[in-house]
C-alpha atoms as a PDB file:
ATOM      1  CA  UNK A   1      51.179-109.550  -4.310  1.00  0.00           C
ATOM      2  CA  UNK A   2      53.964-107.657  -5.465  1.00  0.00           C
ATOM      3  CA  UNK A   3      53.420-108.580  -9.219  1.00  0.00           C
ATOM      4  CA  UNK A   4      50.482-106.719  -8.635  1.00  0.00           C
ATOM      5  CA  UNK A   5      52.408-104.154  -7.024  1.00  0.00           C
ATOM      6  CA  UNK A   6      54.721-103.751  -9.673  1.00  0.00           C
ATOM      7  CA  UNK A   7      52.266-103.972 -12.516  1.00  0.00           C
ATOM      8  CA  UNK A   8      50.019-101.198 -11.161  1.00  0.00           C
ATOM      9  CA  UNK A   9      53.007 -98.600 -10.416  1.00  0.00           C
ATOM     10  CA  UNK A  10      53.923 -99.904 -14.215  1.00  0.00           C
ATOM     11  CA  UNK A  11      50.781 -98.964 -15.224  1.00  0.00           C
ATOM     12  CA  UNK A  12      50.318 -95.705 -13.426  1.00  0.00           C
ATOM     13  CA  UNK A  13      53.529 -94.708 -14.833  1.00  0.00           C
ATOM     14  CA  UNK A  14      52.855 -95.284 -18.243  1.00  0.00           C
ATOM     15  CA  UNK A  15      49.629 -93.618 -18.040  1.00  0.00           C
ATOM     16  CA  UNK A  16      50.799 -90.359 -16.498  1.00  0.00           C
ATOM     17  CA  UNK A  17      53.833 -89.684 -19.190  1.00  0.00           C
ATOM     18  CA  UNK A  18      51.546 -88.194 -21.378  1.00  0.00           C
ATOM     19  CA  UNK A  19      50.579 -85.123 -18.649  1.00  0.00           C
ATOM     20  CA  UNK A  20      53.564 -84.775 -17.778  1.00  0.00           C
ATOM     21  CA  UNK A  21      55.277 -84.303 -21.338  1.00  0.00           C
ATOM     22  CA  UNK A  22      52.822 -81.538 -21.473  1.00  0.00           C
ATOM     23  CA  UNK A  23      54.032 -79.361 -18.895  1.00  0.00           C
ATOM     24  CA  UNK A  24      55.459 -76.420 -20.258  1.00  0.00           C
ATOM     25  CA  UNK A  25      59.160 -76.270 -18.678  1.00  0.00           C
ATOM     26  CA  UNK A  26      60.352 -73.267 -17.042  1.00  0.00           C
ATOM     27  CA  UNK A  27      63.972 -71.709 -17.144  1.00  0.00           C
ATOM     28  CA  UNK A  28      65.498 -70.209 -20.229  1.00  0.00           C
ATOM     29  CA  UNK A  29      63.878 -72.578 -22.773  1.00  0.00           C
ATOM     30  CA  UNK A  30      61.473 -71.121 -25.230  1.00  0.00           C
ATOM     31  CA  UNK A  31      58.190 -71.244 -24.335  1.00  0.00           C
ATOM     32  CA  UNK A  32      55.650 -72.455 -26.967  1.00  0.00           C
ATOM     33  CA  UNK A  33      52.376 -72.181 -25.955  1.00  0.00           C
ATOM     34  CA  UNK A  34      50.294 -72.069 -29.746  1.00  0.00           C
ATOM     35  CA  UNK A  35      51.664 -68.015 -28.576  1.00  0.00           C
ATOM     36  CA  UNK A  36      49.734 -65.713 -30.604  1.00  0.00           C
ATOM     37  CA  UNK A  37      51.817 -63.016 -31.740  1.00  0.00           C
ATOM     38  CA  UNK A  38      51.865 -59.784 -29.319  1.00  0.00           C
ATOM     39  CA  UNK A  39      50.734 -56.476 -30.425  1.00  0.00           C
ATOM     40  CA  UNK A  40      53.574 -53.414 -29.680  1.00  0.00           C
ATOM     41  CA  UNK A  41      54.813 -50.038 -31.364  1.00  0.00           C
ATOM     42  CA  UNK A  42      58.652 -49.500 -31.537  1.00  0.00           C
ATOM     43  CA  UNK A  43      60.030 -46.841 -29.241  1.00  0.00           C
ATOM     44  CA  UNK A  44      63.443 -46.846 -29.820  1.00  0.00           C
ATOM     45  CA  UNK A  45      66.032 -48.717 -32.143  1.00  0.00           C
ATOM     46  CA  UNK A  46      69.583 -49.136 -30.915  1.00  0.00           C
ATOM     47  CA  UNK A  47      71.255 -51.287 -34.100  1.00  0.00           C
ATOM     48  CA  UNK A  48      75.046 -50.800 -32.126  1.00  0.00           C
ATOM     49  CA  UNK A  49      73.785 -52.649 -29.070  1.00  0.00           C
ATOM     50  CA  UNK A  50      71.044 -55.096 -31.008  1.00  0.00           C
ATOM     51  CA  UNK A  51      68.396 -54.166 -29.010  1.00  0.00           C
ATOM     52  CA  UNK A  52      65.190 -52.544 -29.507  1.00  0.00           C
ATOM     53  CA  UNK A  53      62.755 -50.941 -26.986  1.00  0.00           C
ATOM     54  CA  UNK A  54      58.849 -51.951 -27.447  1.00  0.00           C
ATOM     55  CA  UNK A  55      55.890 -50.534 -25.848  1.00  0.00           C
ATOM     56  CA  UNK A  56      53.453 -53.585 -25.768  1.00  0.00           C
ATOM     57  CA  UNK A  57      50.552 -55.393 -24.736  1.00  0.00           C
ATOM     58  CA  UNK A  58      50.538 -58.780 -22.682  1.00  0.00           C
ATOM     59  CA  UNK A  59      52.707 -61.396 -23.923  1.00  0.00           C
ATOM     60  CA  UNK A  60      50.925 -64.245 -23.431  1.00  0.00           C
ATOM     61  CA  UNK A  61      53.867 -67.072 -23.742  1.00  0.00           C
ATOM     62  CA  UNK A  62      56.055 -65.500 -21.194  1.00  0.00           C
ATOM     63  CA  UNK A  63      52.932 -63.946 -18.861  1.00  0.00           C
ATOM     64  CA  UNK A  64      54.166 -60.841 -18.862  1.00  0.00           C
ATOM     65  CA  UNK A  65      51.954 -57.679 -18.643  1.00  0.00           C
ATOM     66  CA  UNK A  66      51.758 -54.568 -20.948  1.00  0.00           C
ATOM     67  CA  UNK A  67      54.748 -52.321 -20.362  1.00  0.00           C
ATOM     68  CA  UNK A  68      57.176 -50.609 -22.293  1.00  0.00           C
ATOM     69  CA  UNK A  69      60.819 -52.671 -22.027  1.00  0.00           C
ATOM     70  CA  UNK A  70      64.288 -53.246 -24.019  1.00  0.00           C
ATOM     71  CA  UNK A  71      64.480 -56.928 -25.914  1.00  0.00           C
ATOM     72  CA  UNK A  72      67.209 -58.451 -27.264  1.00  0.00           C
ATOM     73  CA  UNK A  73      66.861 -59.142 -30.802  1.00  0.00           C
ATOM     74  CA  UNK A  74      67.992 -62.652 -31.969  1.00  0.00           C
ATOM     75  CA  UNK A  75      69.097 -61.324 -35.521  1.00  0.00           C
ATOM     76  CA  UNK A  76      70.112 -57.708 -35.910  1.00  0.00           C
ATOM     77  CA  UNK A  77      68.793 -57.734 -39.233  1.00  0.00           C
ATOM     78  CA  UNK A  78      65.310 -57.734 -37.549  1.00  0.00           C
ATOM     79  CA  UNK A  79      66.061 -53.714 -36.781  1.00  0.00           C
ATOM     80  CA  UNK A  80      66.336 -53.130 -40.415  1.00  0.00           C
ATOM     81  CA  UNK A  81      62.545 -54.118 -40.729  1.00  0.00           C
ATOM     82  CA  UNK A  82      61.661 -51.628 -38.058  1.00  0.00           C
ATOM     83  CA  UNK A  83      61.850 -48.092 -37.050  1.00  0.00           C
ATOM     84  CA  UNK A  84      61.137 -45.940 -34.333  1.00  0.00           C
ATOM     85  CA  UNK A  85      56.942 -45.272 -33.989  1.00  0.00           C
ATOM     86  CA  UNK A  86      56.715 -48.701 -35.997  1.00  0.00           C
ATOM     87  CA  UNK A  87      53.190 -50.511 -35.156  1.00  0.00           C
ATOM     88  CA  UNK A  88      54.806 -53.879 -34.698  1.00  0.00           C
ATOM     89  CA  UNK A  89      53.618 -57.598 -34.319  1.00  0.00           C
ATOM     90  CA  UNK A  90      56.628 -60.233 -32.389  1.00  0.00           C
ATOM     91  CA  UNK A  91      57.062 -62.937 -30.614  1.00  0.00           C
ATOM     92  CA  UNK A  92      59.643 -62.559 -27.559  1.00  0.00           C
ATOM     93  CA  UNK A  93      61.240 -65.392 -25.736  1.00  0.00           C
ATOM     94  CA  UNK A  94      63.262 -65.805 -22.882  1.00  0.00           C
ATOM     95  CA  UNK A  95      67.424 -67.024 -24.021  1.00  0.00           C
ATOM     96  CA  UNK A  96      69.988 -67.508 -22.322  1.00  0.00           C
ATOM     97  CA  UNK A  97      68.394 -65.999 -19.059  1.00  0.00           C
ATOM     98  CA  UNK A  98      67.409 -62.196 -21.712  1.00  0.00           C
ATOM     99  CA  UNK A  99      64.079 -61.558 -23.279  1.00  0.00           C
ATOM    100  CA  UNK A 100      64.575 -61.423 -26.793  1.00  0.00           C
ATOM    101  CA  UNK A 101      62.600 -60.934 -30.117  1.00  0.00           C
ATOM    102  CA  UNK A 102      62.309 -63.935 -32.269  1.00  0.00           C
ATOM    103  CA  UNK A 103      60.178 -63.131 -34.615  1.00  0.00           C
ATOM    104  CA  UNK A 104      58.915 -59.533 -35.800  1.00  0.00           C
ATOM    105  CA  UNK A 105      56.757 -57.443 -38.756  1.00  0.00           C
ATOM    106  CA  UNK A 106      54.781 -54.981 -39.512  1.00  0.00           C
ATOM    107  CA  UNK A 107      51.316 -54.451 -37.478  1.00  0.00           C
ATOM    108  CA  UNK A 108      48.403 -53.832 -40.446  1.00  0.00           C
END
């Protein structure tokens, strides 16, 4: 009886790893969810501090609504791409507990 025991917790075990490894985590790792690039214009560039602010749509891999907020970037030489009224395309992440650009261009 508890061979059987042990072989069916076994079992159920090895059967739910799969779902489980699919769970996105939560806390400051990067969330990659296939995210679709989100859709913003550039309101303000701030190349002393690194920042830049961004009036944009949902951002799908971090479920945050459209508003306008201040990201991080995660290489200043990303604000040499961009200026101020810029229709932009990025990808933002959460790192190291601040939401930061990781990936931007130009919006066609």
């Amino acid at each position: 009886m508890r061979t059987l025991a042990t072989a069916i917790c076994l079992l159920a075990t090895v059967l739910a790893a799969p779902v489980f490894a699919q769970q996105p985590s939560s806390g400051d790792h990067p969330a990659h969810h296939g995210s679709a690039l989100a859709d913003g214009e550039v309101r303000k560039v701030d190349k002393d501090a690194k920042k830049i602010t961004i009036k944009h749509g949902p951002i799908q891999n971090l479920e945050m609504p459209a508003m306008t907020m201040v990201f991080q970037v995660k290489d200043p030489a990303m604000l040499e791409q961009v200026k101020q009224g810029d229709r932009v395309k990025f990808e933002a992440q959460k790192l190291g507990g601040a939401f930061t650009v990781t990936r931007i261009e130009q919006a066609n």
